[in-house]
PDB file of N, CA and C in Angstrom:
ATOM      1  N   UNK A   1       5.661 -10.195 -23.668  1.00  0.00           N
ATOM      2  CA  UNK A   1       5.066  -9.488 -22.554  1.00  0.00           C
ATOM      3  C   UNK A   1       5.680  -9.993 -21.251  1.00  0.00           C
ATOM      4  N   UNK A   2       6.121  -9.368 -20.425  1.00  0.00           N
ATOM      5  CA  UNK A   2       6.780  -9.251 -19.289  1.00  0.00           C
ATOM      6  C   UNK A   2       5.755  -9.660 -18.018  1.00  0.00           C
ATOM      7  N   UNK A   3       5.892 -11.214 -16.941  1.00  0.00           N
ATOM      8  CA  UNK A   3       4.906 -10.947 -16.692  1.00  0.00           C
ATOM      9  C   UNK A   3       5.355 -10.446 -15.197  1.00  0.00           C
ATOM     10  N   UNK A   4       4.872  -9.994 -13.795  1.00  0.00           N
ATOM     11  CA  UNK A   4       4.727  -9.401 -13.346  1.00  0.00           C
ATOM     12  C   UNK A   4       4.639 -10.086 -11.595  1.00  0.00           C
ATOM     13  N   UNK A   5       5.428 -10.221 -10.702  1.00  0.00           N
ATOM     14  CA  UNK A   5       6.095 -10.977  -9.413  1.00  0.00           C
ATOM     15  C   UNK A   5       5.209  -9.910  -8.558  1.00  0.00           C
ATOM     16  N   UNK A   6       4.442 -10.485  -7.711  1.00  0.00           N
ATOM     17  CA  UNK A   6       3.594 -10.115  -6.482  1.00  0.00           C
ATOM     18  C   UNK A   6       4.194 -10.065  -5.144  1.00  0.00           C
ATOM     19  N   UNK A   7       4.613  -9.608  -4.851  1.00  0.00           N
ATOM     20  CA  UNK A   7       5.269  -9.231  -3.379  1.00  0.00           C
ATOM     21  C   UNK A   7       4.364  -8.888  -2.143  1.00  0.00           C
ATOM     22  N   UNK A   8       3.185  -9.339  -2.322  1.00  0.00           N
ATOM     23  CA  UNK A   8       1.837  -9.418  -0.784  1.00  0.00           C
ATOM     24  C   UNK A   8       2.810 -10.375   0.301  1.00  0.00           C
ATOM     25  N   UNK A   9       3.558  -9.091   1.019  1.00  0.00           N
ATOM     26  CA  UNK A   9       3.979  -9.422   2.082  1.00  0.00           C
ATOM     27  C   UNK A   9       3.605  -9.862   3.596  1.00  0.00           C
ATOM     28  N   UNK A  10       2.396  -8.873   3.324  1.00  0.00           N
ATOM     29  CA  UNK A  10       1.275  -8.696   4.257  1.00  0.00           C
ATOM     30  C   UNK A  10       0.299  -9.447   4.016  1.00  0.00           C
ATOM     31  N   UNK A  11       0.214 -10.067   3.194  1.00  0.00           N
ATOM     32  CA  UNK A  11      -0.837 -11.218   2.668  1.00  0.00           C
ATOM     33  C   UNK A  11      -2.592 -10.098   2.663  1.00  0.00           C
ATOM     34  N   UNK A  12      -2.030  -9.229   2.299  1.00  0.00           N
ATOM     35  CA  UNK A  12      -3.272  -7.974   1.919  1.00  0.00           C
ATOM     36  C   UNK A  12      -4.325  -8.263   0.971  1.00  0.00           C
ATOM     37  N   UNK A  13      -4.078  -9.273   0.410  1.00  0.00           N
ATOM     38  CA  UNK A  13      -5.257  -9.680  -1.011  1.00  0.00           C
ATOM     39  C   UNK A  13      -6.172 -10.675  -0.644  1.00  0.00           C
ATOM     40  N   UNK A  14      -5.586 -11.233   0.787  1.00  0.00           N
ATOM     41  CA  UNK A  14      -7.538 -11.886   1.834  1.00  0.00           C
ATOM     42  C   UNK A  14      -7.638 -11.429   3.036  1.00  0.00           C
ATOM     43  N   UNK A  15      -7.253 -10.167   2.807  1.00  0.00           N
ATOM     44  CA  UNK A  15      -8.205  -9.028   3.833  1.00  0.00           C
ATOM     45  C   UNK A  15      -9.490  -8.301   3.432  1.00  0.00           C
ATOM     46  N   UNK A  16     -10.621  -8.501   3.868  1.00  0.00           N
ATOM     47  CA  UNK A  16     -11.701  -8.111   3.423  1.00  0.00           C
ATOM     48  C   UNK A  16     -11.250  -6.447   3.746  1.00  0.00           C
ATOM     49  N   UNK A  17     -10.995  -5.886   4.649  1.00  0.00           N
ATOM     50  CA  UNK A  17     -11.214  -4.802   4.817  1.00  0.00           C
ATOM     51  C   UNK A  17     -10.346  -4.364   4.137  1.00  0.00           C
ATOM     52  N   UNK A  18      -8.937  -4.657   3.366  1.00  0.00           N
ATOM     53  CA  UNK A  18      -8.513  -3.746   2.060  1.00  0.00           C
ATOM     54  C   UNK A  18      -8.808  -3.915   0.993  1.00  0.00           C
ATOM     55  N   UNK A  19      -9.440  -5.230   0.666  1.00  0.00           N
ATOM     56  CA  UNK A  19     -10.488  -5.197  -0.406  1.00  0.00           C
ATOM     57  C   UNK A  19     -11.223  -4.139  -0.675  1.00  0.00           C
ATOM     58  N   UNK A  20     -12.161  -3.579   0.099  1.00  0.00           N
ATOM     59  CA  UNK A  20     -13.242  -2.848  -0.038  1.00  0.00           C
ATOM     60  C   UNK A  20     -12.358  -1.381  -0.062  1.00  0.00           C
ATOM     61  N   UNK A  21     -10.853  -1.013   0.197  1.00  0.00           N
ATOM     62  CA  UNK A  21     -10.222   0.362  -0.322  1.00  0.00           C
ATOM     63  C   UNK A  21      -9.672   0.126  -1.290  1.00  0.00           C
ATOM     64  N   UNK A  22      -9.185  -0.982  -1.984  1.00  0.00           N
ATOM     65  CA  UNK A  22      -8.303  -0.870  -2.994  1.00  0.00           C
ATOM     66  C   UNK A  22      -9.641  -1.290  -4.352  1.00  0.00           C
ATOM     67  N   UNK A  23     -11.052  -1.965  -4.305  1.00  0.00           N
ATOM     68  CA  UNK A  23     -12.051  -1.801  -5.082  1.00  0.00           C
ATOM     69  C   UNK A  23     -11.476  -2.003  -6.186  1.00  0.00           C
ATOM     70  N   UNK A  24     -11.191  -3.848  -6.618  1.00  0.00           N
ATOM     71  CA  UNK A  24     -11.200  -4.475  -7.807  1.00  0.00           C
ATOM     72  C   UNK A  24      -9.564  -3.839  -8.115  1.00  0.00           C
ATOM     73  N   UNK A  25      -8.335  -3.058  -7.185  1.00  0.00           N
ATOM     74  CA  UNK A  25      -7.402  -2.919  -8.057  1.00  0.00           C
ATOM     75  C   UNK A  25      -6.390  -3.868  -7.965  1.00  0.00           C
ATOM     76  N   UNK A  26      -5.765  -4.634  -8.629  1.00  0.00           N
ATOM     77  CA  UNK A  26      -4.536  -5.852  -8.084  1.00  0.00           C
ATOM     78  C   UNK A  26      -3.136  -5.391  -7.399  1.00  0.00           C
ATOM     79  N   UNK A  27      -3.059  -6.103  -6.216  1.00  0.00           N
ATOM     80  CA  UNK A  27      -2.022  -5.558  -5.196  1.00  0.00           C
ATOM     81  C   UNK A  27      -1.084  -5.945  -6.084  1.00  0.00           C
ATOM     82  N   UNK A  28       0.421  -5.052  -6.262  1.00  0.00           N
ATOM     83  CA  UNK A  28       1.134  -6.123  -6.339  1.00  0.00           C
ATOM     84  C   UNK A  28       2.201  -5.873  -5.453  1.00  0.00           C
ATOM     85  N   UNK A  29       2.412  -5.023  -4.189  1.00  0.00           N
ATOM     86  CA  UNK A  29       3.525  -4.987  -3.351  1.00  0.00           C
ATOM     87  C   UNK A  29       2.757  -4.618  -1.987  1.00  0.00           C
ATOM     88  N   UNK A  30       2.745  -5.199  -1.124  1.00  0.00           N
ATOM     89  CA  UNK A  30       3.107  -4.478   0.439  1.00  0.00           C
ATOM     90  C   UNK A  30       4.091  -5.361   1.321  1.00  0.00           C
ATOM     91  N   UNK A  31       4.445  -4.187   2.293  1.00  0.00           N
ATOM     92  CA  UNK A  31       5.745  -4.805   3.905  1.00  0.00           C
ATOM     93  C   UNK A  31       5.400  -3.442   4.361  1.00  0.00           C
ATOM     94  N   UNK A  32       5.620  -3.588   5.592  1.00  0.00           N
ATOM     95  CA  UNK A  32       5.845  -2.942   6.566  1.00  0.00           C
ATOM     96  C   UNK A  32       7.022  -1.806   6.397  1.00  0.00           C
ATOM     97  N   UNK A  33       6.920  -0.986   6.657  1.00  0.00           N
ATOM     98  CA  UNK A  33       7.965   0.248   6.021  1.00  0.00           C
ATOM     99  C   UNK A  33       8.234   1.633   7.302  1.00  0.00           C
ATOM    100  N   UNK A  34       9.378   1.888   7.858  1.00  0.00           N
ATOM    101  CA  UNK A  34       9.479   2.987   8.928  1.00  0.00           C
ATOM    102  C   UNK A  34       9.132   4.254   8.267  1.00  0.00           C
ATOM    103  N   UNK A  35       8.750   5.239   8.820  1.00  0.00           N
ATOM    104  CA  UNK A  35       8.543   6.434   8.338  1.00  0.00           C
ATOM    105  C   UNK A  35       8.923   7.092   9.390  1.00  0.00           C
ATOM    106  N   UNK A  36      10.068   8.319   8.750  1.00  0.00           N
ATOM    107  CA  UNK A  36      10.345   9.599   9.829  1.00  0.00           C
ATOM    108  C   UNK A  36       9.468  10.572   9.457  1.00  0.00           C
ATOM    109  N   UNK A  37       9.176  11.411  10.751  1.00  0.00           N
ATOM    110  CA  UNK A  37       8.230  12.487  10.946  1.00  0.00           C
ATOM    111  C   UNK A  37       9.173  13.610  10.650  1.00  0.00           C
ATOM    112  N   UNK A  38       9.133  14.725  10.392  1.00  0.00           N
ATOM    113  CA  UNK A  38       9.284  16.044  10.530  1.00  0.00           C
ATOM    114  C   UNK A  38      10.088  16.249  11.597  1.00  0.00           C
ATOM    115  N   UNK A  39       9.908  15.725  12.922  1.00  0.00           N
ATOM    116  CA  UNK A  39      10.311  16.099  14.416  1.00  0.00           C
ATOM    117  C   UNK A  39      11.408  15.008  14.769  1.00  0.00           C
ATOM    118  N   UNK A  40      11.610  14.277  13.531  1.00  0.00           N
ATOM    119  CA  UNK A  40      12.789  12.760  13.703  1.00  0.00           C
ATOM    120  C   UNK A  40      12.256  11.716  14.165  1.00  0.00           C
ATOM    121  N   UNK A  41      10.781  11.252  14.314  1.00  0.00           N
ATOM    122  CA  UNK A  41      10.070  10.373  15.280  1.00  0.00           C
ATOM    123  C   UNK A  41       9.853   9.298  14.320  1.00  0.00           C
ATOM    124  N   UNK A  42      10.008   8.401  14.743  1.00  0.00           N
ATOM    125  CA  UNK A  42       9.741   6.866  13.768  1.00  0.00           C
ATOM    126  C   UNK A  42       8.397   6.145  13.962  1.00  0.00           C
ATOM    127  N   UNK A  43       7.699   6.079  12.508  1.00  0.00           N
ATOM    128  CA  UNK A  43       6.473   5.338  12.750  1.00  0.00           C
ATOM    129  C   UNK A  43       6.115   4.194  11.655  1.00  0.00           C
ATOM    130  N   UNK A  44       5.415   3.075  12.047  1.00  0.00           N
ATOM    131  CA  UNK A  44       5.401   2.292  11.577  1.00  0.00           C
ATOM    132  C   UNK A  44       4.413   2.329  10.588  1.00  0.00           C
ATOM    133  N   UNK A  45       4.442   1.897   9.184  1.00  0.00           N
ATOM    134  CA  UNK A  45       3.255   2.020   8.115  1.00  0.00           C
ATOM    135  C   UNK A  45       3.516   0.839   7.272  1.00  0.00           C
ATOM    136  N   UNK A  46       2.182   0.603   6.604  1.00  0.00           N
ATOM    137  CA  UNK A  46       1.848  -0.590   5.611  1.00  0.00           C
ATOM    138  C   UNK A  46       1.919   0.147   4.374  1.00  0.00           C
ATOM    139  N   UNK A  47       3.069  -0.184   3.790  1.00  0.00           N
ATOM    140  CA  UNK A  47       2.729   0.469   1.828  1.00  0.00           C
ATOM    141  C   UNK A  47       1.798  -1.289   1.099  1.00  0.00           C
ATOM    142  N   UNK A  48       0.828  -0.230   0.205  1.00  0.00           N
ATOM    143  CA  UNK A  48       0.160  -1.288  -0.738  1.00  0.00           C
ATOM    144  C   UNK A  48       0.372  -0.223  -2.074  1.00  0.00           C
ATOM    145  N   UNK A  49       0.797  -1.311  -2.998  1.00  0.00           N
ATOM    146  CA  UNK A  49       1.175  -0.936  -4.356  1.00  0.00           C
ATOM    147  C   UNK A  49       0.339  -1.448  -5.269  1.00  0.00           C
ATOM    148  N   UNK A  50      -0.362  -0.962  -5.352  1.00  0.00           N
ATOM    149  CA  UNK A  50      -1.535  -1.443  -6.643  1.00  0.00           C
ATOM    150  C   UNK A  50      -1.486  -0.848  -8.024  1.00  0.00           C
ATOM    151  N   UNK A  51      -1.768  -1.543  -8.869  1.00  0.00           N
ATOM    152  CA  UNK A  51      -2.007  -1.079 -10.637  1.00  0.00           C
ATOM    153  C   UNK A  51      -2.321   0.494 -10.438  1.00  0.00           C
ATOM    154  N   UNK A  52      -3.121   0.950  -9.693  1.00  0.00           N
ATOM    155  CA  UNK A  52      -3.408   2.076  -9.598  1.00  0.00           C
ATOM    156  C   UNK A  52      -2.977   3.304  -8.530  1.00  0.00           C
ATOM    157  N   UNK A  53      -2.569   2.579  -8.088  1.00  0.00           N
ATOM    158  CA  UNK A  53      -1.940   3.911  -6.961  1.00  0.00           C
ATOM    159  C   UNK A  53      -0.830   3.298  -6.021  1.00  0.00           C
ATOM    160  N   UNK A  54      -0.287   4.092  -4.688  1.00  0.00           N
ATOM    161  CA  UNK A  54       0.520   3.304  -3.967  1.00  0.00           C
ATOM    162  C   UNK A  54      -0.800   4.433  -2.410  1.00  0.00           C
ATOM    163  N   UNK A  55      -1.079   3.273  -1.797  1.00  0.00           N
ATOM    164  CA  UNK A  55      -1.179   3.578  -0.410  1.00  0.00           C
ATOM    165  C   UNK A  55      -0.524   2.804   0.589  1.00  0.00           C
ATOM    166  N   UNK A  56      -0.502   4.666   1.463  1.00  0.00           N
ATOM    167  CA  UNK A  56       0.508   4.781   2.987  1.00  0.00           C
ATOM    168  C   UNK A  56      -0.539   4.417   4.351  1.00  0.00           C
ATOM    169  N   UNK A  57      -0.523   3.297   4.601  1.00  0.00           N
ATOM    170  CA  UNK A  57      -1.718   2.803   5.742  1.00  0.00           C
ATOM    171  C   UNK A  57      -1.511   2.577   6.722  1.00  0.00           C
ATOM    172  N   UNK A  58      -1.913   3.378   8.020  1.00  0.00           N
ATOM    173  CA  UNK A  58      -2.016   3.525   9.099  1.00  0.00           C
ATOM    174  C   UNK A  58      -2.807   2.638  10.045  1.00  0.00           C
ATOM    175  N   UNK A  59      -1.988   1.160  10.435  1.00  0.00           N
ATOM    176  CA  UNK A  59      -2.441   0.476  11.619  1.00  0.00           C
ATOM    177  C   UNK A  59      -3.688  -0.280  10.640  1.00  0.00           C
ATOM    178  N   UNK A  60      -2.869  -0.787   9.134  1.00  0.00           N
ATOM    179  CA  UNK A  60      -3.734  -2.027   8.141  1.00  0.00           C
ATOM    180  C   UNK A  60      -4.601  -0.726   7.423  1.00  0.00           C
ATOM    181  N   UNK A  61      -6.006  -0.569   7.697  1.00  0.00           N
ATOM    182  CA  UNK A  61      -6.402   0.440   6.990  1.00  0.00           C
ATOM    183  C   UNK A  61      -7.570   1.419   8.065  1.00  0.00           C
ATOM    184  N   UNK A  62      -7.370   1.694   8.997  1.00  0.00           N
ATOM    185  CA  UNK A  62      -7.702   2.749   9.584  1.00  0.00           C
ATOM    186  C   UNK A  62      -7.839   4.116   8.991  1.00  0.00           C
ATOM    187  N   UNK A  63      -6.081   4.402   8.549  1.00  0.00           N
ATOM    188  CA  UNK A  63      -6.480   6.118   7.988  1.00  0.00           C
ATOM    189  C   UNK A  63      -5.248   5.898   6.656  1.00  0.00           C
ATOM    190  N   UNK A  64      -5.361   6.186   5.926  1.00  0.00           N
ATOM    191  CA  UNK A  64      -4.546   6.032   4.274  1.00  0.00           C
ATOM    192  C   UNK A  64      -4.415   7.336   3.401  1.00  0.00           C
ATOM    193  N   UNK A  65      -3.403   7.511   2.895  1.00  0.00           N
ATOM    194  CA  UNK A  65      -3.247   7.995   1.941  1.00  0.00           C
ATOM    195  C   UNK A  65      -2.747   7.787   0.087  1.00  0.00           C
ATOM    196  N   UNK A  66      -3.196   7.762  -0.649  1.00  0.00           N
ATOM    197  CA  UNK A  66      -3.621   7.749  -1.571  1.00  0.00           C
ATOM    198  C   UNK A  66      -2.375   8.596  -2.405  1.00  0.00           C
ATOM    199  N   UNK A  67      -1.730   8.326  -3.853  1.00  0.00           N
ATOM    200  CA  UNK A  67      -1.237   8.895  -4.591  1.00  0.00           C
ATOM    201  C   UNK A  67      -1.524   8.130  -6.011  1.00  0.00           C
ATOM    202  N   UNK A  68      -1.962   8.088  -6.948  1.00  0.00           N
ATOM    203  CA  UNK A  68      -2.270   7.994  -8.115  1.00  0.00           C
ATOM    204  C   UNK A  68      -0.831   7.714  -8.901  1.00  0.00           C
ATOM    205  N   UNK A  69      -0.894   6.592  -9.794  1.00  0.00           N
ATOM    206  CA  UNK A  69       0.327   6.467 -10.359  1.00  0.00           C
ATOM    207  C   UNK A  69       0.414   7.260 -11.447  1.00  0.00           C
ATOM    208  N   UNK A  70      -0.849   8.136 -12.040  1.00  0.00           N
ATOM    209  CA  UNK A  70      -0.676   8.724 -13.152  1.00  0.00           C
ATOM    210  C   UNK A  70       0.229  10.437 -12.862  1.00  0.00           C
ATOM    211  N   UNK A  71       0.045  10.562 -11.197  1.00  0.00           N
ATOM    212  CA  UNK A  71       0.927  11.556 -10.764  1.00  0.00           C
ATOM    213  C   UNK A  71       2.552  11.499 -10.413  1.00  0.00           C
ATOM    214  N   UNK A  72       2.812  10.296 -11.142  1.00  0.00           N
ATOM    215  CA  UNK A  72       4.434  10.273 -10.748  1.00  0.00           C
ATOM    216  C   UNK A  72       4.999  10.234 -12.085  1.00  0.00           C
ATOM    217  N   UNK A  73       4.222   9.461 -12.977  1.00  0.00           N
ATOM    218  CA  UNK A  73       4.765   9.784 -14.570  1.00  0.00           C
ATOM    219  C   UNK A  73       4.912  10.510 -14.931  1.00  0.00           C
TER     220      UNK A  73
END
């Protein structure tokens, strides 16, 4: 069994307040990541990669989006 390197860049796993969005799932990746807009505009976002999904977080966890890993398989 293969075991599995944690990359909490952001040190996201003793933040209470992403605790309570990610609800018991184990981080195992975030950094800081640019995102282009539609209009070419650059913005700054937090990816968290968990067992269960990957969220796109806006300013730590203010406003997030959500994708399910069972939707990329």
């Amino acid at each position: 069994m293969e075991s599995i390197t944690v990359k909490d860049y952001l040190n996201f796993a003793n933040e209470s307040d992403i605790k309570k969005i990610v609800k018991g799932e184990t981080i195992l990746f975030t950094d800081k990541i640019i995102k282009i807009n539609r209009y070419g505009m650059s913005q700054e976002r937090n990816i968290l990669i968990t067992n269960w999904g990957i969220y796109n977080l806006k300013k730590k966890c203010k406003k997030y989006n959500i994708i399910n890993l069972k939707k990329i398989y």
